[in-house]
N, C-alpha and C. Protein backbone atom coordinates (compact mmCIF):
# COMPACT_ATOMS: atom_id res chain seq x y z
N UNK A 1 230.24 19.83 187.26
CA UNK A 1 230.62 18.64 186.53
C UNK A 1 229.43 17.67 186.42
N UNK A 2 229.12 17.57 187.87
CA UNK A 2 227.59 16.79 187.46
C UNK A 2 226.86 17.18 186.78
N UNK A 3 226.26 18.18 186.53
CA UNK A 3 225.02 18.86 185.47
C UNK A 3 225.90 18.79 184.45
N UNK A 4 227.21 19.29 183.83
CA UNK A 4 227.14 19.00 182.77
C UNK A 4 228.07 17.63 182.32
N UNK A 5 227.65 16.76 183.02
CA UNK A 5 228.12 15.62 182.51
C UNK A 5 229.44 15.34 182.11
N UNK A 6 230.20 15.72 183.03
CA UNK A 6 231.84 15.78 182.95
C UNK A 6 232.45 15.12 183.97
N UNK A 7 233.45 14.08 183.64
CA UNK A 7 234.06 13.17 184.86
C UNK A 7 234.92 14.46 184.89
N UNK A 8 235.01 14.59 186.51
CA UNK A 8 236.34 14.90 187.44
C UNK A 8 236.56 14.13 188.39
N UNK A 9 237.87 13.95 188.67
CA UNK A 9 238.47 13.52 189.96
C UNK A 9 238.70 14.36 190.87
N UNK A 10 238.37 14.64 192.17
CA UNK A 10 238.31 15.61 193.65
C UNK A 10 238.63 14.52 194.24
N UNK A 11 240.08 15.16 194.95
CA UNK A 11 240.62 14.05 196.44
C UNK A 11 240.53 15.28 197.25
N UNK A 12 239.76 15.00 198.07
CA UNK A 12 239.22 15.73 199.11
C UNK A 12 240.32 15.24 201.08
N UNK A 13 240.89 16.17 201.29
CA UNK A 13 241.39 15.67 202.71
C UNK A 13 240.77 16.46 203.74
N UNK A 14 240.64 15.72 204.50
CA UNK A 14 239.89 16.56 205.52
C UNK A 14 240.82 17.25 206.45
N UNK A 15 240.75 18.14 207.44
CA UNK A 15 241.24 18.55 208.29
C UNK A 15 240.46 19.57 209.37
N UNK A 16 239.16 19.07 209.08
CA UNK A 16 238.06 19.37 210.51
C UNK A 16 238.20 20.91 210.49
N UNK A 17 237.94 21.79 209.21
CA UNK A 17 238.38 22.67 209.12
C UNK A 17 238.99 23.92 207.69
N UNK A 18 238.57 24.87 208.86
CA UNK A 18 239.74 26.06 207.58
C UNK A 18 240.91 26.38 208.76
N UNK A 19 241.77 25.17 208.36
CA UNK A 19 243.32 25.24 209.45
C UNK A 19 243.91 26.27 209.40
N UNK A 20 244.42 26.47 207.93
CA UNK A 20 245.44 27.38 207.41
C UNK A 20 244.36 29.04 207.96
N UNK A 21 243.17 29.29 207.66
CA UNK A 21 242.71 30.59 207.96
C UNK A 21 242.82 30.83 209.68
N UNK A 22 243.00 29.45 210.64
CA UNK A 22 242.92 29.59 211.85
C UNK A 22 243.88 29.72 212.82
N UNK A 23 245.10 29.53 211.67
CA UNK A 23 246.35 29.55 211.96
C UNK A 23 247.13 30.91 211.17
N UNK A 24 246.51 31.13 209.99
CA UNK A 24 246.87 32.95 210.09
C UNK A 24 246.00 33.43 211.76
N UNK A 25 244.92 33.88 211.72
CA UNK A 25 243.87 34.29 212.75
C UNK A 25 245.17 33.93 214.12
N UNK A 26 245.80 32.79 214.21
CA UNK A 26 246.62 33.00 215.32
C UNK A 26 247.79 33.75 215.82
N UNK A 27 248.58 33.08 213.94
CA UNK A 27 250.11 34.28 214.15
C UNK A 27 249.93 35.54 214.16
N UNK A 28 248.48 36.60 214.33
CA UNK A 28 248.40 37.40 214.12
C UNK A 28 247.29 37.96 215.80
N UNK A 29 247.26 36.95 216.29
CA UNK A 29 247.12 37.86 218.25
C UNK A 29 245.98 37.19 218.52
N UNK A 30 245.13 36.59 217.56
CA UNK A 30 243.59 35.77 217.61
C UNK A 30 243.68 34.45 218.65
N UNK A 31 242.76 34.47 218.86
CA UNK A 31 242.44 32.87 219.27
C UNK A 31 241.95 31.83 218.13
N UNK A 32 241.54 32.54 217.03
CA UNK A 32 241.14 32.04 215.99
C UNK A 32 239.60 31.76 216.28
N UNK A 33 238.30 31.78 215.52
CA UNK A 33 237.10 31.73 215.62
C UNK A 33 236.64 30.96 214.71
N UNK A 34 235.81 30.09 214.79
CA UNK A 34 234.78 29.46 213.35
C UNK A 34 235.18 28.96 212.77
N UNK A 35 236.69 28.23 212.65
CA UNK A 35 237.61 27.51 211.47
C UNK A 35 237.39 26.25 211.96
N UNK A 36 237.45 25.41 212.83
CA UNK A 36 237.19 24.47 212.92
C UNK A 36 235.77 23.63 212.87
N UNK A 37 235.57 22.25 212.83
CA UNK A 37 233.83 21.83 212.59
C UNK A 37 234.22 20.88 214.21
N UNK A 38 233.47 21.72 215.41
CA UNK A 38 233.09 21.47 215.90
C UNK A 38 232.07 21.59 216.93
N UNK A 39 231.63 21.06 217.75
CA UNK A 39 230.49 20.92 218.21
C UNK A 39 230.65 22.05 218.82
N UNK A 40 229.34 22.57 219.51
CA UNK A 40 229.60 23.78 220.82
C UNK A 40 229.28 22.70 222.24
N UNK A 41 230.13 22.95 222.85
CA UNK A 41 230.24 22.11 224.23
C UNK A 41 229.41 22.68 225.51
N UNK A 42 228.36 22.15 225.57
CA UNK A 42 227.46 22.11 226.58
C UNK A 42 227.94 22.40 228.00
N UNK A 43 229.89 22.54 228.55
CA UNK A 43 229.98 22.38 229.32
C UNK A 43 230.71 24.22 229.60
N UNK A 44 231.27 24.62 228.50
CA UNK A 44 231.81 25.68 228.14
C UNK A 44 230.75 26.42 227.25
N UNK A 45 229.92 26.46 226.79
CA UNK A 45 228.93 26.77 225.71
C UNK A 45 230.25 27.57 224.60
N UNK A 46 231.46 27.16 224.52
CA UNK A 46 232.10 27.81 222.98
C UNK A 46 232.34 26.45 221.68
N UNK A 47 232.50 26.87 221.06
CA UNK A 47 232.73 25.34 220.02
C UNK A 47 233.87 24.68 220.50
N UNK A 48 234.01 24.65 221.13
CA UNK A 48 235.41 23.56 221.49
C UNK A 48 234.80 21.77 221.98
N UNK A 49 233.70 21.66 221.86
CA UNK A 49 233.39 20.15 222.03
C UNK A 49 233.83 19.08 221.15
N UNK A 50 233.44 18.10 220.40
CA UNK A 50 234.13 17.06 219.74
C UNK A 50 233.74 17.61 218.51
N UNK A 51 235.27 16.79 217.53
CA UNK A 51 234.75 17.50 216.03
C UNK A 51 233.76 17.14 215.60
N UNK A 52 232.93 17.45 214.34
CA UNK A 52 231.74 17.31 213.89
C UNK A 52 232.20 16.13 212.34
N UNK A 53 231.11 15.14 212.61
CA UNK A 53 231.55 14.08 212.01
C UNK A 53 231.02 14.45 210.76
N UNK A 54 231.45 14.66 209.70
CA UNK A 54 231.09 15.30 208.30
C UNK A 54 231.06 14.01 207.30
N UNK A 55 230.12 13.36 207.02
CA UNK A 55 230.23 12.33 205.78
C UNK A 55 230.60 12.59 204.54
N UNK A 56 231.54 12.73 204.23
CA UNK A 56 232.07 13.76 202.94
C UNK A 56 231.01 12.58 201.47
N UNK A 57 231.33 11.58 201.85
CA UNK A 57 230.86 10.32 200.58
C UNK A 57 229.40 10.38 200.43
N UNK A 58 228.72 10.23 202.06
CA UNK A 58 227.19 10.64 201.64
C UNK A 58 226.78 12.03 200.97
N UNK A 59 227.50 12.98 201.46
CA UNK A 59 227.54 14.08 200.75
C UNK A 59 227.47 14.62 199.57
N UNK A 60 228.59 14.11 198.80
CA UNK A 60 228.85 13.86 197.37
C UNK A 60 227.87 13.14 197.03
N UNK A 61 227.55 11.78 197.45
CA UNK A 61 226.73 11.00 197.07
C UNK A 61 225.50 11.83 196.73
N UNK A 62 224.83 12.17 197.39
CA UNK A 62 223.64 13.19 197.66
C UNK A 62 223.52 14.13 196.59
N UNK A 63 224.56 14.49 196.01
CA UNK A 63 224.84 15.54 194.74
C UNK A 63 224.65 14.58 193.57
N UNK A 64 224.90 13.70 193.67
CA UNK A 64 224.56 13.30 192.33
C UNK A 64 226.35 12.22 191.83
N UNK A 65 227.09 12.18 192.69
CA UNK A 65 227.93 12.53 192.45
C UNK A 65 228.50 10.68 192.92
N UNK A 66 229.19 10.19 192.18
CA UNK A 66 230.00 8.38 192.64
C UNK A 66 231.17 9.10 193.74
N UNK A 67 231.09 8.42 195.17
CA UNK A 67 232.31 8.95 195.93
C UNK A 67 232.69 7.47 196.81
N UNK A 68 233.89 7.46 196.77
CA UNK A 68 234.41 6.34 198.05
C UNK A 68 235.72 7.24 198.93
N UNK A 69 236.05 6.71 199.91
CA UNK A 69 236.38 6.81 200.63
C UNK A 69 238.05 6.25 201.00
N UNK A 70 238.96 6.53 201.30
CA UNK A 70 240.23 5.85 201.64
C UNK A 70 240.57 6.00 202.94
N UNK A 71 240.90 5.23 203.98
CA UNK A 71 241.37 5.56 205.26
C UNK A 71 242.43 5.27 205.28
N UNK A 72 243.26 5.01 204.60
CA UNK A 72 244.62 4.70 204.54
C UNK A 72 245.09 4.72 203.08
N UNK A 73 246.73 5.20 203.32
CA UNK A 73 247.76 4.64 202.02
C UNK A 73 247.11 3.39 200.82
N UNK A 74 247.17 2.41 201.46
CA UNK A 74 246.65 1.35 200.74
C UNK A 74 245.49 1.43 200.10
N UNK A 75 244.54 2.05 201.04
CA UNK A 75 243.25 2.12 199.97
C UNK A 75 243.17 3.04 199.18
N UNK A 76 243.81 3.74 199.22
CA UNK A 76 244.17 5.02 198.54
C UNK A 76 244.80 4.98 196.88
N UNK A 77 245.09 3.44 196.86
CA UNK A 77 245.60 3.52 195.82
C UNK A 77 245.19 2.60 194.67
C-alpha cells in the first residue's frame, strides 16, 4: 500500500504472539514452541522470560507508513 500509494486501514491487536498456532501445538500433546515474543530467561535459558516489548507504531512508522496507537476503548474510537 505504501509503494503504491494506497490508503489502508490495519487494526493490528497484539497478543505477544502466534496464540492460536500455540494453542493448536497444545491440544495436540506439545508444550507449544516459538509462538510467543519472549525473552529467553537467563535463569532457565528457555524463552519463558518477560514478553518482548514490540513497538508496533515505530515499526509501521519506519515503513513509511502514519500509525497511532489506542490503549483503550476510548481511544480507540
Amino acid at each position: 500500500a505504501i509503494q503504491e500509494n494506497q490508503k489502508i486501514i490495519i487494526i493490528l491487536f497484539n497478543n505477544n504472539g502466534y496464540q492460536c498456532i500455540r494453542n493448536l501445538q497444545r491440544a495436540h500433546g506439545s508444550l507449544g514452541f516459538g509462538n510467543e515474543f519472549k525473552y529467553r530467561s537467563t535463569l532457565t535459558k528457555q524463552l519463558d522470560g518477560d514478553k518482548l516489548k514490540v513497538d508496533f507504531v515505530k515499526y509501521a512508522e519506519a515503513l513509511g507508513a502514519r500509525a497511532m496507537q489506542a490503549k483503550n476503548a476510548l481511544e480507540f474510537q
